[in-house]
Structures are given as structure tokens and as C-alpha cells.
Protein backbone atom coordinates (compact mmCIF):
# COMPACT_ATOMS: atom_id res chain seq x y z
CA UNK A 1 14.77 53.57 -23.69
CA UNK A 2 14.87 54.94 -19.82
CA UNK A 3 11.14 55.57 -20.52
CA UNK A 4 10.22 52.14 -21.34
CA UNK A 5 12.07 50.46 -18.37
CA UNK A 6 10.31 53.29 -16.05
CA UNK A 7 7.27 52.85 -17.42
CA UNK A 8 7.83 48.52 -16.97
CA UNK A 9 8.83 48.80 -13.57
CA UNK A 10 6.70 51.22 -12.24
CA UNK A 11 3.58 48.77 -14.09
CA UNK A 12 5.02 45.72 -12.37
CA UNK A 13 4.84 47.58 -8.96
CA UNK A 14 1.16 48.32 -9.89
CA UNK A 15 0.68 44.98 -10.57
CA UNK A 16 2.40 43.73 -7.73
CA UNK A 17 0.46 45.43 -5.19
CA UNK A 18 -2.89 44.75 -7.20
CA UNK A 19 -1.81 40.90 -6.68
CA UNK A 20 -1.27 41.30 -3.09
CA UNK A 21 -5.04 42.92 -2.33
CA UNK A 22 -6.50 40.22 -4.35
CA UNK A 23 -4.69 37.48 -2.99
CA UNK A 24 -4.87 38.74 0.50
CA UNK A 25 -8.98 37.97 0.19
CA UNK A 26 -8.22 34.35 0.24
CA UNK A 27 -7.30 33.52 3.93
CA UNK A 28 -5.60 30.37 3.22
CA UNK A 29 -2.89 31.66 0.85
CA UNK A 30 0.95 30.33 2.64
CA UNK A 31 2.62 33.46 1.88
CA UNK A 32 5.68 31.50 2.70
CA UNK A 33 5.11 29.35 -0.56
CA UNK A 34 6.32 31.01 -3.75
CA UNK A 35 5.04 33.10 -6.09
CA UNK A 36 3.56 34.05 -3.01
CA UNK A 37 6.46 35.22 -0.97
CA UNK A 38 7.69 36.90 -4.33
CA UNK A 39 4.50 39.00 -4.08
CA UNK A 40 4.68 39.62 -0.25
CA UNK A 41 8.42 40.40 -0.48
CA UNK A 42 7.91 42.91 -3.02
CA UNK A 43 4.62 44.53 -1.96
CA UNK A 44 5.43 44.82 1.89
CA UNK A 45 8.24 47.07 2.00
CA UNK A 46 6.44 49.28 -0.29
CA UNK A 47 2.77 49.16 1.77
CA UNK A 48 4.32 49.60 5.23
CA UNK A 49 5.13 52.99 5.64
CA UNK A 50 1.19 54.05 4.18
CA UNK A 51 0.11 51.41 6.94
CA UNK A 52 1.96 54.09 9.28
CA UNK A 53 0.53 56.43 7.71
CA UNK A 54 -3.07 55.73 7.38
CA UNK A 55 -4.46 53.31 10.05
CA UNK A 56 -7.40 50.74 8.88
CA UNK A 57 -10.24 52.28 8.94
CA UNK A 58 -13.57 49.94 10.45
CA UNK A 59 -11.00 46.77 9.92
CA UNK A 60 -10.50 47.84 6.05
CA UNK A 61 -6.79 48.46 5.00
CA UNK A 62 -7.07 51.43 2.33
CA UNK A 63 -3.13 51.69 2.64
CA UNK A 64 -3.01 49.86 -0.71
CA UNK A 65 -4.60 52.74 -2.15
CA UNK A 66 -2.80 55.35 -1.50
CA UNK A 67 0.60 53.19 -2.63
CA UNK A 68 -1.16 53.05 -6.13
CA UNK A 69 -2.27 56.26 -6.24
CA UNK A 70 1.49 57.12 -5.36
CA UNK A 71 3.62 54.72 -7.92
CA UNK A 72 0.98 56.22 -10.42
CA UNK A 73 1.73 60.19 -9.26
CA UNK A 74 5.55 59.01 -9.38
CA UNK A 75 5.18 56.94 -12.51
CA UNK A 76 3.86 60.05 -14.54
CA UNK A 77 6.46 62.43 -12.73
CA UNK A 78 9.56 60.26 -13.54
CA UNK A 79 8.08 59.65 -17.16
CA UNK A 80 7.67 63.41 -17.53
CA UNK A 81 10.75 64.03 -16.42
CA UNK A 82 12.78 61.30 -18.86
CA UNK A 83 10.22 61.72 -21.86
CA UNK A 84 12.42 65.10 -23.11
């Protein structure tokens, strides 16, 4: 049961994040409008500190990367971990 709700949330972050790349190629998006600001208010917090982290390289934000590669690391950790 703690597996499957892991395993939903940490997908949803995925997904989240995914939404907010794709969506951020469209320059005319009102991130104030909803589901929009759903998407930014979620993905945000959780891209910020990589954006600290790893500056944009020739104008190309790869921060979103590494957040995905991290939920995915954590996702199979904390599924490792509750799967006993």
C-alpha cells in the first residue's frame, strides 16, 4: 500500500516537471492562469535549488534534468526501502 502511493507521487512529480519543460517552450503560456499555476507551483520549489546548483549552460536550463534524474534515484530508493 505505502509502495503504491510512493510510487504515484513520486510519478506525478515526474510528470509534473515533464509538463513544466514542455510547456515552458511555448512563450505565451500565463502561468498565472490555472492548470498552469498548478504546474508552476508544484514544479518551482522543486527546480530551484538545481537552478543553484547548476547554472544554464549557453542559455539552456538542464536543471530539469538533474530534478528527474533525482525523484527517479529517490523514487527507486524509497521503493526499495518500503518494498520489504
Amino acid at each position: 500500500m505505502i509502495v503504491e502511493i510512493l510510487n504515484i507521487l513520486f510519478e506525478a512529480l515526474w510528470l509534473i516537471i515533464f509538463l513544466k519543460v514542455l510547456l515552458s517552450w511555448f512563450p505565451n503560456i500565463n502561468w498565472w492562469n490555472q492548470p498552469f499555476k498548478f504546474i508552476n507551483d508544484v514544479a518551482e520549489p522543486l527546480l530551484t535549488p538545481f537552478r543553484k546548483l547548476i547554472p544554464p549552460i549557453g542559455g539552456l536550463d538542464l536543471s530539469p534534468i538533474a530534478a528527474l534524474i533525482t525523484i527517479s534515484l529517490m523514487q527507486k530508493i524509497m521503493i526499495g526501502l518500503f518494498a520489504f
